[in-house]
N, C-alpha and C. Protein backbone atom coordinates (compact mmCIF):
# COMPACT_ATOMS: atom_id res chain seq x y z
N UNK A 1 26.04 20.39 9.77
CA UNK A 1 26.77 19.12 9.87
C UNK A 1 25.85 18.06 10.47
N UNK A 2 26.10 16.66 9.90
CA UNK A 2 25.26 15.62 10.38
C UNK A 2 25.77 15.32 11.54
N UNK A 3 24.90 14.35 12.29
CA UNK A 3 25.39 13.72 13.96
C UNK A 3 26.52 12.71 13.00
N UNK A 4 26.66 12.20 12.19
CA UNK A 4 27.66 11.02 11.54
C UNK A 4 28.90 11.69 11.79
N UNK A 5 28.93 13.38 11.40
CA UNK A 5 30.43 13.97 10.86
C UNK A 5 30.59 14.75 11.96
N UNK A 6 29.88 14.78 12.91
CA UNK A 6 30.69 15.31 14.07
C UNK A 6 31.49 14.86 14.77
N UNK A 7 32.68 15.84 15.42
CA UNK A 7 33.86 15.36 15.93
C UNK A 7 33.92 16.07 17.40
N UNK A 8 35.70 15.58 18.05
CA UNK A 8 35.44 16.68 19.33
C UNK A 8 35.74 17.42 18.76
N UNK A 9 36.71 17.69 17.79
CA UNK A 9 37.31 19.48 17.78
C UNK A 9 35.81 20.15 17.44
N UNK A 10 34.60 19.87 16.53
CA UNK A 10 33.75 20.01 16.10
C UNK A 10 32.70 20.57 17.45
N UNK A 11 33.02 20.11 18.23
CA UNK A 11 32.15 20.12 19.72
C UNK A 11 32.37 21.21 20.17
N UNK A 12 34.24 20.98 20.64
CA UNK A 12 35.08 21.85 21.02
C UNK A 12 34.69 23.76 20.50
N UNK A 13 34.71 23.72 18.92
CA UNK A 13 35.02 25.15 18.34
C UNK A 13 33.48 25.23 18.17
N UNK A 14 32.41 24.69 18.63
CA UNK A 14 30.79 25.19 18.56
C UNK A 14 30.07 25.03 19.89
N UNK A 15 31.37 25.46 21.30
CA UNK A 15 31.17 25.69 22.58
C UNK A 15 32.05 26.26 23.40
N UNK A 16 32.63 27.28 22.47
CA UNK A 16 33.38 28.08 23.22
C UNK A 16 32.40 29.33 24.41
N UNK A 17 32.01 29.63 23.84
CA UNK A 17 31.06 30.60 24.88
C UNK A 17 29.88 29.56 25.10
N UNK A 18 29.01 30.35 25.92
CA UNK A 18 27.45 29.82 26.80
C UNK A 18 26.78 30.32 25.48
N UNK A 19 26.63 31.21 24.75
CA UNK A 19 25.95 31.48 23.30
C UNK A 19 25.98 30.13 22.42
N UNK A 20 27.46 29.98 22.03
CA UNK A 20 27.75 29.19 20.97
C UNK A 20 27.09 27.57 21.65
N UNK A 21 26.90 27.55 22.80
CA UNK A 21 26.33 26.31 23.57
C UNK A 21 25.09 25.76 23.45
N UNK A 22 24.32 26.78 23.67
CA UNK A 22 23.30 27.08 23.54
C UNK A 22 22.52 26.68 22.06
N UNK A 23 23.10 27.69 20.96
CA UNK A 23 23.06 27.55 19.94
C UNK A 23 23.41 26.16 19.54
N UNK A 24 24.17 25.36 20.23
CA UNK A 24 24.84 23.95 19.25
C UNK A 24 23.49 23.18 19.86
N UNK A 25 23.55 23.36 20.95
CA UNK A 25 22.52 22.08 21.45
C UNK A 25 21.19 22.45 21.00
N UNK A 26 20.28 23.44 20.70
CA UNK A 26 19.00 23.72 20.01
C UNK A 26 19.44 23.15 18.66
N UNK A 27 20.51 23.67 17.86
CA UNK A 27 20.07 23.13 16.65
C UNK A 27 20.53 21.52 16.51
N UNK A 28 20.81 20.67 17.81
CA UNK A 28 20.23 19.33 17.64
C UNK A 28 19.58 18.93 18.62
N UNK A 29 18.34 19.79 19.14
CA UNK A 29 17.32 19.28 19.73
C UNK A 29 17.55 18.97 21.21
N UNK A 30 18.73 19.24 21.22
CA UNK A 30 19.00 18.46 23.20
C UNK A 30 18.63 19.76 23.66
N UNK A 31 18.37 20.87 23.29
CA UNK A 31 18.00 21.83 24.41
C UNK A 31 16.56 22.48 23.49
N UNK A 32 15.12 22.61 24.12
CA UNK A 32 13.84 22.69 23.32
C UNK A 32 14.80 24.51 23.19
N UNK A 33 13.95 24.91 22.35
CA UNK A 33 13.42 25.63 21.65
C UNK A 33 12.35 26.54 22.02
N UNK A 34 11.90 26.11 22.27
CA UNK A 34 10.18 26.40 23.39
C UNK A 34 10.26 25.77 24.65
N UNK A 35 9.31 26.66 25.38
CA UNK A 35 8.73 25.50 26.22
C UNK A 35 7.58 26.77 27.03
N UNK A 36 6.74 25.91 27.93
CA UNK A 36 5.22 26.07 27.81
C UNK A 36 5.47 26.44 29.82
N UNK A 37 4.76 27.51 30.37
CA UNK A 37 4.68 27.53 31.67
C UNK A 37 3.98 26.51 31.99
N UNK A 38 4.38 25.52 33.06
CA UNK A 38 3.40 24.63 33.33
C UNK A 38 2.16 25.40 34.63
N UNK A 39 2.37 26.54 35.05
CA UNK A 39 1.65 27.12 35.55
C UNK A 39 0.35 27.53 34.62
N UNK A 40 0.51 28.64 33.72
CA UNK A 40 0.05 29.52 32.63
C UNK A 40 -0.22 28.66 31.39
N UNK A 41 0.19 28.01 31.07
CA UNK A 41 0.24 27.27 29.55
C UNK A 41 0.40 27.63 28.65
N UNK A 42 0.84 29.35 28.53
CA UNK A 42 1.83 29.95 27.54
C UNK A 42 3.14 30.01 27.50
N UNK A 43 3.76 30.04 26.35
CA UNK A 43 5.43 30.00 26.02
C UNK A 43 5.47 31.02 26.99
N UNK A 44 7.21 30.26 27.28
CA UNK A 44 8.09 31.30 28.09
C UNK A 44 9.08 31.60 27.05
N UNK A 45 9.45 32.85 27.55
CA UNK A 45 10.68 33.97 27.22
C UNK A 45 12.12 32.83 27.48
N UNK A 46 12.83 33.14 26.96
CA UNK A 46 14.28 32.67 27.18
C UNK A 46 15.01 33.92 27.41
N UNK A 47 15.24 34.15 28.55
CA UNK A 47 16.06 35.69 29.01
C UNK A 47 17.24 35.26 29.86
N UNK A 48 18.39 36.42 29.88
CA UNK A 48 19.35 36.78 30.43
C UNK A 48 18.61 36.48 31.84
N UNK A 49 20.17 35.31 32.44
CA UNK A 49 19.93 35.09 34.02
C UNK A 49 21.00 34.41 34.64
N UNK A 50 21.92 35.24 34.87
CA UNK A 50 23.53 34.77 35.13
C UNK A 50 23.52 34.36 36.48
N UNK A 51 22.33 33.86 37.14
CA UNK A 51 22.35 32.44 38.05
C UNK A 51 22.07 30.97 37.55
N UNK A 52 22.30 31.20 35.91
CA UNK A 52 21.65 29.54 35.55
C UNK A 52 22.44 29.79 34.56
N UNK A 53 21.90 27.99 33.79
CA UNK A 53 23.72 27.46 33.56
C UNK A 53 23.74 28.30 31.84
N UNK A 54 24.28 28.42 31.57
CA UNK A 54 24.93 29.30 29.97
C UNK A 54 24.10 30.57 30.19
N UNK A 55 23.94 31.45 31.29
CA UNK A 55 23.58 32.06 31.37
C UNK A 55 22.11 32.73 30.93
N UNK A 56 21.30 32.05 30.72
CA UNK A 56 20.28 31.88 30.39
C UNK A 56 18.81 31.00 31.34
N UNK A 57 17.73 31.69 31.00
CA UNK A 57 16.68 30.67 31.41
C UNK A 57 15.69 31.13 31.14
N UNK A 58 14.11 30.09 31.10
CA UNK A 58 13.19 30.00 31.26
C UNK A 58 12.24 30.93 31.89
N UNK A 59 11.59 32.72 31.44
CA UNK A 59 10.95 32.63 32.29
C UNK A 59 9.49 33.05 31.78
N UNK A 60 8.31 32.88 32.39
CA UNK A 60 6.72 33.25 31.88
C UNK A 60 6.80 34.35 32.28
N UNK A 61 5.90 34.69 30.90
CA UNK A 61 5.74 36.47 30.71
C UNK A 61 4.20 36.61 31.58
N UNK A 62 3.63 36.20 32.13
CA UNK A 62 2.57 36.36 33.14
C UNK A 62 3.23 36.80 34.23
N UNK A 63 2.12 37.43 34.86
CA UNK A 63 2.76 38.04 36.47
C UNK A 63 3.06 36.99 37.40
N UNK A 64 2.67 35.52 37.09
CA UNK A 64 3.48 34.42 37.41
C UNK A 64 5.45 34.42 37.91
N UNK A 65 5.74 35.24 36.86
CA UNK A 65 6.88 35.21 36.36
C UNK A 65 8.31 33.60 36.84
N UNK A 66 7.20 32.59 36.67
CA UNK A 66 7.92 31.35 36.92
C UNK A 66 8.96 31.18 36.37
N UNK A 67 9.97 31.16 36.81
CA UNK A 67 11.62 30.90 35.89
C UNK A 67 12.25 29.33 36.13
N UNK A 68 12.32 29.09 35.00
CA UNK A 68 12.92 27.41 34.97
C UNK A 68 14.30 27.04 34.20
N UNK A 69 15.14 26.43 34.80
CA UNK A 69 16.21 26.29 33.87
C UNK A 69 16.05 25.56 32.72
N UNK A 70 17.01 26.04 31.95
CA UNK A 70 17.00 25.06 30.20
C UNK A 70 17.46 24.11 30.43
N UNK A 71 18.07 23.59 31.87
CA UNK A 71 18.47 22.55 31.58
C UNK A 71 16.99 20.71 32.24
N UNK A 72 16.03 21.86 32.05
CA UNK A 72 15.14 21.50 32.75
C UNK A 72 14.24 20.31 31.63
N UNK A 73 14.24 18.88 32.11
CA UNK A 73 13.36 18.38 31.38
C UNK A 73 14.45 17.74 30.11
N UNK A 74 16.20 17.75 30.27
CA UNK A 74 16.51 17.25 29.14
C UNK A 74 17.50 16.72 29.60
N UNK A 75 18.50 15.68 28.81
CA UNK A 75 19.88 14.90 29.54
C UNK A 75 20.80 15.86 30.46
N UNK A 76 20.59 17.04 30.73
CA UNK A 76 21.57 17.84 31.21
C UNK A 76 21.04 17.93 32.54
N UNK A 77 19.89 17.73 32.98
CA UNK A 77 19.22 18.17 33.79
C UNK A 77 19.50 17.28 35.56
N UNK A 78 19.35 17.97 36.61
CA UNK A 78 19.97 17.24 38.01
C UNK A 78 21.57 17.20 37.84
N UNK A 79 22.19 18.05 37.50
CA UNK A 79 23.39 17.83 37.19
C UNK A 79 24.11 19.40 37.17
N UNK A 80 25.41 19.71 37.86
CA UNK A 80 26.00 21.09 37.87
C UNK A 80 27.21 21.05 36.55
N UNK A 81 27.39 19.21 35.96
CA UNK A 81 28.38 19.61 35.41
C UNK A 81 28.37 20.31 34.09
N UNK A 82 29.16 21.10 33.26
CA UNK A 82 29.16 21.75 32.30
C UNK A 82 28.76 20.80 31.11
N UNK A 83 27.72 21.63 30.14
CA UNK A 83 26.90 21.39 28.98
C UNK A 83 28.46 20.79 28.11
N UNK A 84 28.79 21.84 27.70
CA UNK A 84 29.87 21.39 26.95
C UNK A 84 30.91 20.08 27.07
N UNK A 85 31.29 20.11 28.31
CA UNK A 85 31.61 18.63 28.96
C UNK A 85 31.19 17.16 28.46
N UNK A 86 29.50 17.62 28.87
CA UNK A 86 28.63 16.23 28.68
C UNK A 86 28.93 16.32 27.26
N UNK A 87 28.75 17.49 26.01
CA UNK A 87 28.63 17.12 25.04
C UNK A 87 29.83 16.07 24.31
N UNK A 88 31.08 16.27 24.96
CA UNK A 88 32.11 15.47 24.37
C UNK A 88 31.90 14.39 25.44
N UNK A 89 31.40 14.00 26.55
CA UNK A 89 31.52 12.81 26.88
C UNK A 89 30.56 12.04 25.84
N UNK A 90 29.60 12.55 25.68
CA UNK A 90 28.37 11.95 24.71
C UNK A 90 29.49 11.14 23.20
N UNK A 91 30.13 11.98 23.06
CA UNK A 91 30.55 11.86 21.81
C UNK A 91 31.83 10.90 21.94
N UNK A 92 33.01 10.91 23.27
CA UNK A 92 33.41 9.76 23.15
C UNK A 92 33.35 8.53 23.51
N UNK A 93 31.80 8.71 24.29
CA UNK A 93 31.05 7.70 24.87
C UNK A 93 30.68 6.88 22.80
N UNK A 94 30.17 7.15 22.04
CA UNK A 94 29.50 7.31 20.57
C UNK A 94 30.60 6.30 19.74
N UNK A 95 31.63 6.93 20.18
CA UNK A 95 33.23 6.54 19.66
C UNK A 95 33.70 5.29 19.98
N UNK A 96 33.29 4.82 21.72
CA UNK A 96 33.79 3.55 22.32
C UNK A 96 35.20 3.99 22.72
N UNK A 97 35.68 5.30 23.04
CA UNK A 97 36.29 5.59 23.43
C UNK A 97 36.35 6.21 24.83
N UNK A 98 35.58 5.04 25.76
CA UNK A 98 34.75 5.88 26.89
C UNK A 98 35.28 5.00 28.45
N UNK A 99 37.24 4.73 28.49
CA UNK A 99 37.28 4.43 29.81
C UNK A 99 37.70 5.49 30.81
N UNK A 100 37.43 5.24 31.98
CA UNK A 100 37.77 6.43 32.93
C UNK A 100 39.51 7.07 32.94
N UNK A 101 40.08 6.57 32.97
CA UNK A 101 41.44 7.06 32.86
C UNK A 101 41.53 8.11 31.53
N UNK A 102 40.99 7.45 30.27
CA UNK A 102 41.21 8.60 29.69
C UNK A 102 39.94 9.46 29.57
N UNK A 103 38.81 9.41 30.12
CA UNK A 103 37.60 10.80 30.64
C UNK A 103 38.77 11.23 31.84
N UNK A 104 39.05 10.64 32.50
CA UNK A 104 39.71 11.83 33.62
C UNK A 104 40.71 12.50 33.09
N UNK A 105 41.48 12.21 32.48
CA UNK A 105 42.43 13.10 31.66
C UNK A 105 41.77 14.25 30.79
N UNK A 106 41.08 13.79 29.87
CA UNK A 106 40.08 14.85 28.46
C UNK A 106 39.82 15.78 29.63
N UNK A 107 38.07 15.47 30.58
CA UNK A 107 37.39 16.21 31.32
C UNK A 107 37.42 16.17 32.32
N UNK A 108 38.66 15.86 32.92
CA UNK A 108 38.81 16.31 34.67
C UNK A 108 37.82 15.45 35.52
N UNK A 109 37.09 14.62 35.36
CA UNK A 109 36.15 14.12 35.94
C UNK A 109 36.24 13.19 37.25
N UNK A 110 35.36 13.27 38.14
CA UNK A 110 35.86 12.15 39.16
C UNK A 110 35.30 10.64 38.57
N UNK A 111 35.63 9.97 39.35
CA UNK A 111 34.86 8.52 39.06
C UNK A 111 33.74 8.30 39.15
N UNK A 112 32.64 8.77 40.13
CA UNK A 112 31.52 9.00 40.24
C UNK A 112 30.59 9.05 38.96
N UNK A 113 31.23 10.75 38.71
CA UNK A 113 30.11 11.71 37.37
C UNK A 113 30.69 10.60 35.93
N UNK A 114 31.97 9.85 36.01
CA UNK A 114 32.36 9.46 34.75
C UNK A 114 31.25 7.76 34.99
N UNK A 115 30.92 7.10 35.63
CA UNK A 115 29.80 5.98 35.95
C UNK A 115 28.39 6.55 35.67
N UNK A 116 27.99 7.72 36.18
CA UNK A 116 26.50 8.30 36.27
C UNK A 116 26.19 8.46 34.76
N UNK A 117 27.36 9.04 34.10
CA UNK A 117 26.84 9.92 32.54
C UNK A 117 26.75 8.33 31.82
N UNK A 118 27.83 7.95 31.95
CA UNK A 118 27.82 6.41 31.03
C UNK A 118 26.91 5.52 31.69
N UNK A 119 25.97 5.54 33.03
CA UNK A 119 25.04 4.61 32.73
C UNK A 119 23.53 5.39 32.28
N UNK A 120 23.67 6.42 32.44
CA UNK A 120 22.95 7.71 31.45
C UNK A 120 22.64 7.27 30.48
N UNK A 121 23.76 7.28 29.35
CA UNK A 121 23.88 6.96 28.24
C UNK A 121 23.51 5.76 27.81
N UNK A 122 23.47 4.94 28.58
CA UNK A 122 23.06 3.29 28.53
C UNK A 122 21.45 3.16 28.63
N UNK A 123 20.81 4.18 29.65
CA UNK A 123 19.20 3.64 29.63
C UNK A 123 19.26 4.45 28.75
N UNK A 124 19.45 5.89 28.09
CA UNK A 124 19.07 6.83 27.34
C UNK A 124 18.69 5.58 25.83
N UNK A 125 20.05 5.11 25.36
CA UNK A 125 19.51 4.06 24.64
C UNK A 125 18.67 2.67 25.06
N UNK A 126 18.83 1.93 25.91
CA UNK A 126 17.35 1.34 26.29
C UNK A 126 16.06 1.33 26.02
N UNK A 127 16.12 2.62 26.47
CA UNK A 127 14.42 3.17 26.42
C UNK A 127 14.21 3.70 24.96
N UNK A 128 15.27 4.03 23.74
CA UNK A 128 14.48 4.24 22.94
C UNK A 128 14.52 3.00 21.97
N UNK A 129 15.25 1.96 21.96
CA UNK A 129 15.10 0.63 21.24
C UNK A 129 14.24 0.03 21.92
N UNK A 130 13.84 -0.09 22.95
CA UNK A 130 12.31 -0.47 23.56
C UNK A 130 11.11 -0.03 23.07
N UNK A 131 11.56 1.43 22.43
CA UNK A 131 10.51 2.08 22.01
C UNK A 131 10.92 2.14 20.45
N UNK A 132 11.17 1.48 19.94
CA UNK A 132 11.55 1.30 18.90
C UNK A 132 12.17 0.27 18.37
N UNK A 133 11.15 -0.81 18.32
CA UNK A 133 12.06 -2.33 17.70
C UNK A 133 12.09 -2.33 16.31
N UNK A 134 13.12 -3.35 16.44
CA UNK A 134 13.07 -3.70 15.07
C UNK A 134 13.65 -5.13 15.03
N UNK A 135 13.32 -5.72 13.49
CA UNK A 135 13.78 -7.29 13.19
C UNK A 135 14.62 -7.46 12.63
N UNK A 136 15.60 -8.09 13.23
CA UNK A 136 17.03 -8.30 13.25
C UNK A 136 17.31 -9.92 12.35
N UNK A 137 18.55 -9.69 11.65
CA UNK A 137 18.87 -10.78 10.99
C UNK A 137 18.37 -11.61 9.68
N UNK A 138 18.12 -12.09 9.46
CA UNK A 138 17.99 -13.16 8.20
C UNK A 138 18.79 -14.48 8.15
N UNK A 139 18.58 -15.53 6.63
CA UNK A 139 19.43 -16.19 6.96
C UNK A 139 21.01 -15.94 6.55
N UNK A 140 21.19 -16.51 7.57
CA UNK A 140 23.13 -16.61 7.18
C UNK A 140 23.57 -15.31 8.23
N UNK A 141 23.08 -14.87 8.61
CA UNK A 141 23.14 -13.22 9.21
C UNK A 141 23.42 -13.61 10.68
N UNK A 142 24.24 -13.00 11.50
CA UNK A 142 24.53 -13.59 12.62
C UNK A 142 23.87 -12.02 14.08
N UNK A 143 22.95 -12.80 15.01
CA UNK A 143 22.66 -12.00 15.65
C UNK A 143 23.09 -12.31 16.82
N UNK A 144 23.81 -11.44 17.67
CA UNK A 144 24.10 -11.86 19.07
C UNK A 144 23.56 -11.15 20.12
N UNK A 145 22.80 -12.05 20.98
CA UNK A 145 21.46 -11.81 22.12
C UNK A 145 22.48 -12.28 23.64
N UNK A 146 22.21 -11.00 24.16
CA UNK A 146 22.61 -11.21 26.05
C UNK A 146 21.69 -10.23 26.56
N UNK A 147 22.01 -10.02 28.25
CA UNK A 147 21.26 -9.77 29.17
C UNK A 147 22.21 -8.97 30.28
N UNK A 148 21.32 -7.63 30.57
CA UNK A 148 22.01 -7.03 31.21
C UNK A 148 21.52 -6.35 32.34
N UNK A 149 22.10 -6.08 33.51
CA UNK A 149 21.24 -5.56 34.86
C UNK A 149 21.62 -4.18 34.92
N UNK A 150 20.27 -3.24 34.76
CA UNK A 150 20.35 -2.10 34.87
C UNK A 150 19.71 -1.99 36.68
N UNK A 151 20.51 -0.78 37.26
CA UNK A 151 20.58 -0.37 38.88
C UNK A 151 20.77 0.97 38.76
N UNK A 152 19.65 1.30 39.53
CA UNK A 152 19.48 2.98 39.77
C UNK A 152 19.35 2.86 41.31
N UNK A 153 20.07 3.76 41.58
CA UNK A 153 20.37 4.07 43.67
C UNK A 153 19.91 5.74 43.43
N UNK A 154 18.41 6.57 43.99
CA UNK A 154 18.18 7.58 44.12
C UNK A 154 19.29 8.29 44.96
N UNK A 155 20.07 9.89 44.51
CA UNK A 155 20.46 10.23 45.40
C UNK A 155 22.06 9.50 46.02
N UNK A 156 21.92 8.39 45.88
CA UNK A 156 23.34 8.24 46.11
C UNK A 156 23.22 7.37 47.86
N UNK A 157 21.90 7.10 47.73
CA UNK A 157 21.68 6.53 49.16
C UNK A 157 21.56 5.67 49.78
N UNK A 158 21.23 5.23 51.02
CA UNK A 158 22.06 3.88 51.24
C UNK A 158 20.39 2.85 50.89
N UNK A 159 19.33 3.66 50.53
CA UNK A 159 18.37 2.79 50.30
C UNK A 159 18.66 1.74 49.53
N UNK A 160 17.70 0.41 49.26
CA UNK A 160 18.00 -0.80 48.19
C UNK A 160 17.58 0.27 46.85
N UNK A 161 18.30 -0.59 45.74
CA UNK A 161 18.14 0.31 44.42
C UNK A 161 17.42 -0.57 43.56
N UNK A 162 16.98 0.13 42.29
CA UNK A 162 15.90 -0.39 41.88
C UNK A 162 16.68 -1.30 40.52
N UNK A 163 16.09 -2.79 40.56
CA UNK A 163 17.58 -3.31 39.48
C UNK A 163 16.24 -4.09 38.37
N UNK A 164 16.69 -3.52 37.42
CA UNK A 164 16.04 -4.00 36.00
C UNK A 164 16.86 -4.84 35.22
N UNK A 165 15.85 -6.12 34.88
CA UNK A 165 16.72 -6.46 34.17
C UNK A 165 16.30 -6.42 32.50
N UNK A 166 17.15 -6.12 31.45
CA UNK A 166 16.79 -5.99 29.70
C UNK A 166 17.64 -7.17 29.24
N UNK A 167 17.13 -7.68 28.26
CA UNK A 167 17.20 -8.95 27.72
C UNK A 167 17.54 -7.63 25.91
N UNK A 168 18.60 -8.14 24.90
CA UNK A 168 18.48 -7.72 23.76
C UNK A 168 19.22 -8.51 22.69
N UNK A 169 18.69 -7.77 21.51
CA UNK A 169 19.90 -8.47 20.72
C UNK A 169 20.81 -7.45 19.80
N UNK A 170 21.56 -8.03 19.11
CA UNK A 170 22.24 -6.48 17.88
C UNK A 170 22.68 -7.57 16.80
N UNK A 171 22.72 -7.21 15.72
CA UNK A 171 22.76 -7.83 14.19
C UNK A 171 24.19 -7.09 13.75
N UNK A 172 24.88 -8.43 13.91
CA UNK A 172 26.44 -8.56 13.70
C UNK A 172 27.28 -7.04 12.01
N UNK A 173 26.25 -7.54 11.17
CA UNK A 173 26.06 -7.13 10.37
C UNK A 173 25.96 -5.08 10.33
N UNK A 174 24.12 -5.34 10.23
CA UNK A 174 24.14 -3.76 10.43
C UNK A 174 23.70 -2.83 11.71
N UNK A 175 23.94 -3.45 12.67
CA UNK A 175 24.58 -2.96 14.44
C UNK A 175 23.22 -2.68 14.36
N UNK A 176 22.07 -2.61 13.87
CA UNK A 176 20.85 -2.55 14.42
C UNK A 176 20.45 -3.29 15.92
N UNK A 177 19.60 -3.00 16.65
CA UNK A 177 19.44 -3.84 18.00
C UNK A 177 18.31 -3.50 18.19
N UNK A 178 17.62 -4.58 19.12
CA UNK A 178 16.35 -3.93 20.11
C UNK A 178 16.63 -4.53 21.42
N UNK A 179 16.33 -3.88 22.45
CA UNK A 179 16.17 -4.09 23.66
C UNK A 179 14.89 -4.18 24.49
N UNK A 180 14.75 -4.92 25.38
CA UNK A 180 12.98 -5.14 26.28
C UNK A 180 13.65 -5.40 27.61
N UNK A 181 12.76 -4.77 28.59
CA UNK A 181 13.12 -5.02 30.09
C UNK A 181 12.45 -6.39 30.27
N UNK A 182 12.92 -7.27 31.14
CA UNK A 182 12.11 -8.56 31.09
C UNK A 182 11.81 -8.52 32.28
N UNK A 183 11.12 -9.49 33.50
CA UNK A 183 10.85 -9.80 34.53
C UNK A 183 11.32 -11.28 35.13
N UNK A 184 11.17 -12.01 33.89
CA UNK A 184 12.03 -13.33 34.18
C UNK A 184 12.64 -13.26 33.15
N UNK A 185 14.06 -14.25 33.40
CA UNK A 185 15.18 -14.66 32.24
C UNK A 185 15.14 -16.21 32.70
N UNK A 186 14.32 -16.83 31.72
CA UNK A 186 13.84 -18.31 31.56
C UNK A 186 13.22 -18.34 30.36
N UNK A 187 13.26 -19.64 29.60
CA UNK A 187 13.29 -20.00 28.07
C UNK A 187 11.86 -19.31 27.83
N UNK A 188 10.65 -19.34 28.79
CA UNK A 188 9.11 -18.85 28.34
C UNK A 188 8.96 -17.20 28.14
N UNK A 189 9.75 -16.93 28.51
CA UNK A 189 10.14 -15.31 28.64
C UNK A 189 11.03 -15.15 27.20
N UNK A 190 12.18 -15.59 26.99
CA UNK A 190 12.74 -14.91 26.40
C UNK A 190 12.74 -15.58 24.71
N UNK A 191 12.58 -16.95 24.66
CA UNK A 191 12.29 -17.32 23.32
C UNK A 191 11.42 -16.61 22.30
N UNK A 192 9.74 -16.81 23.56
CA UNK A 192 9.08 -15.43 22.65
C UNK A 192 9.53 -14.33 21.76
N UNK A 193 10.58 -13.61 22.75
CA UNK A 193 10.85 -12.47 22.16
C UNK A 193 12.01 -12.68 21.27
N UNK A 194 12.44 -13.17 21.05
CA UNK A 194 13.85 -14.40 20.04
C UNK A 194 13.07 -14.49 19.16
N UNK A 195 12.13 -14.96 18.80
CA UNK A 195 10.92 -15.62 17.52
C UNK A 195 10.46 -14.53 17.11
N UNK A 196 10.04 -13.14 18.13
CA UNK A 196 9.36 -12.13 17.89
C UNK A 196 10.27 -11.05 17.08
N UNK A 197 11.54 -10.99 17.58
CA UNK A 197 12.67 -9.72 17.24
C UNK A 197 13.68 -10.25 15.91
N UNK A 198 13.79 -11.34 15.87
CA UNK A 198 14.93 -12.23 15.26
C UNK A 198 14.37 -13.00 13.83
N UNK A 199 14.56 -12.59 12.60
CA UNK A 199 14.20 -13.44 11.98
C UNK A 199 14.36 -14.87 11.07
N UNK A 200 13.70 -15.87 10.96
CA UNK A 200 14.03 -17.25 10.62
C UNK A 200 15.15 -17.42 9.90
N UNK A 201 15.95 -17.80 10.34
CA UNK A 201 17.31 -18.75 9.42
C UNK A 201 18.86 -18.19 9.68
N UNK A 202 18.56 -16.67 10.96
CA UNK A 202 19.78 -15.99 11.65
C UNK A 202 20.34 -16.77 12.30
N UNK A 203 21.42 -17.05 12.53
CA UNK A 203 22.12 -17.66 13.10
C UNK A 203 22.66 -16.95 14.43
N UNK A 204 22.13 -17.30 15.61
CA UNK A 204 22.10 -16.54 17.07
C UNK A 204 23.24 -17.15 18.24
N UNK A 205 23.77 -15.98 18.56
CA UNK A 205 24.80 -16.19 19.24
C UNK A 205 24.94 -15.63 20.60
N UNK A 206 25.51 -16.44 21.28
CA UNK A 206 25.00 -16.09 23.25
C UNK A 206 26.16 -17.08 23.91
N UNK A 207 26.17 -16.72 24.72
CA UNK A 207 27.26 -17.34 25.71
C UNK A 207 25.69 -17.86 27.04
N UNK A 208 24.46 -17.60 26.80
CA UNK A 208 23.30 -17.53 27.76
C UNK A 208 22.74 -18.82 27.29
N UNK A 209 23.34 -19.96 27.00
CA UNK A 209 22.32 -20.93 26.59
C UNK A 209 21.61 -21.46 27.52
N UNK A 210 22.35 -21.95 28.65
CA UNK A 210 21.42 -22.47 30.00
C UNK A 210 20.03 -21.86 30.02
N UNK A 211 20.00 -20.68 29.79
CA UNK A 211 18.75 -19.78 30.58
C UNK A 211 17.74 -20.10 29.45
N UNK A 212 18.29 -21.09 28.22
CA UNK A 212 16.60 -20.99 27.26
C UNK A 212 16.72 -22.68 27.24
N UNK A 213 17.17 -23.06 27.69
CA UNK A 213 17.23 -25.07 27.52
C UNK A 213 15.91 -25.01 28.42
């Protein structure tokens, strides 16, 4: 099945056990397949280890015998809550079906883990339309460009947090977008990238006009 035709029940009946979990998330890539001792620099074993999460983990077949969780190195990772969980938040996060009242109902969730996964999900896309632009619009084609403050607090602590700000746009049309972290939001900053992402004769739409006069 494609990522297009998946559903929850779809989620649901291909995560009933830590097997079937396992299995769903390798065959779409959220959980490797391999992976390399960073000690040794040979593949590790994936063996029975009913202290880690789907019962499974990471360990090198050297007398090393370094053991790492699978959930190590991928969106699941720093986190106790259940694989299966995230996978339907992912999915009604996908949907726009993603306010807390109804995540606390579906997955039991507090308010906290239901903010953390959804701003998760927010740099997760960030960083790859950053890393992946594209040119938006034409004429007659309507693109609409805003600005948004991303904030990460390590830990949960009372340190200052680190606040980014991304400047983007998305094409009314075929929901394509790109996103860039900026440093200033002033017309020399962001027109550039308007001229650069946007092409001649789109018709651009913002509630942000002050910030390019």
């Amino acid at each position: 099945m494609t990522l297009n035709q998946i559903n929850a029940t779809y989620i649901i009946m291909n995560t009933k056990t830590d097997e079937d979990t396992l299995k769903f998330c390798q065959f779409y890539n959220l959980i490797p397949k391999e992976k390399q001792c960073p000690k040794c620099n040979v593949n590790m074993n994936l063996v029975k280890n009913a202290k880690f999460t789907l019962g499974v983990s990471w360990r090198c077949p050297r007398p090393c015998k370094n053991t790492i969780s699978i959930r190590d190195k991928t969106f699941f990772n720093k986190t106790k809550v259940k694989i299966s969980e995230i996978l339907l938040f992912i999915y009604y996060w996908s949907q726009e079906v993603c306010n807390f009242k109804y995540i606390s109902k579906e997955l039991k969730w507090a308010e906290h883990t239901f903010v953390k996964f959804k701003s998760s999900l927010r740099e997760v896309c960030a960083i790859y339309f950053i890393r992946n632009p594209v040119l938006l619009g034409g004429p007659g084609r309507v693109v609409q460009i805003d600005e948004s403050l991303f904030v990460r607090r390590k830990n949960n602590s009372g340190r200052m947090p680190n606040i980014n700000w991304v400047f983007g746009g998305i094409d009314c049309l075929s929901k394509e977008c790109f996103l860039l972290p900026v440093a200033q939001r002033n017309a020399c900053t962001l027109i550039p990238i308007i001229r650069t992402y946007i092409r001649p004769g789109s018709i651009i739409m913002s509630d942000l006009w002050k910030a390019y006069d």
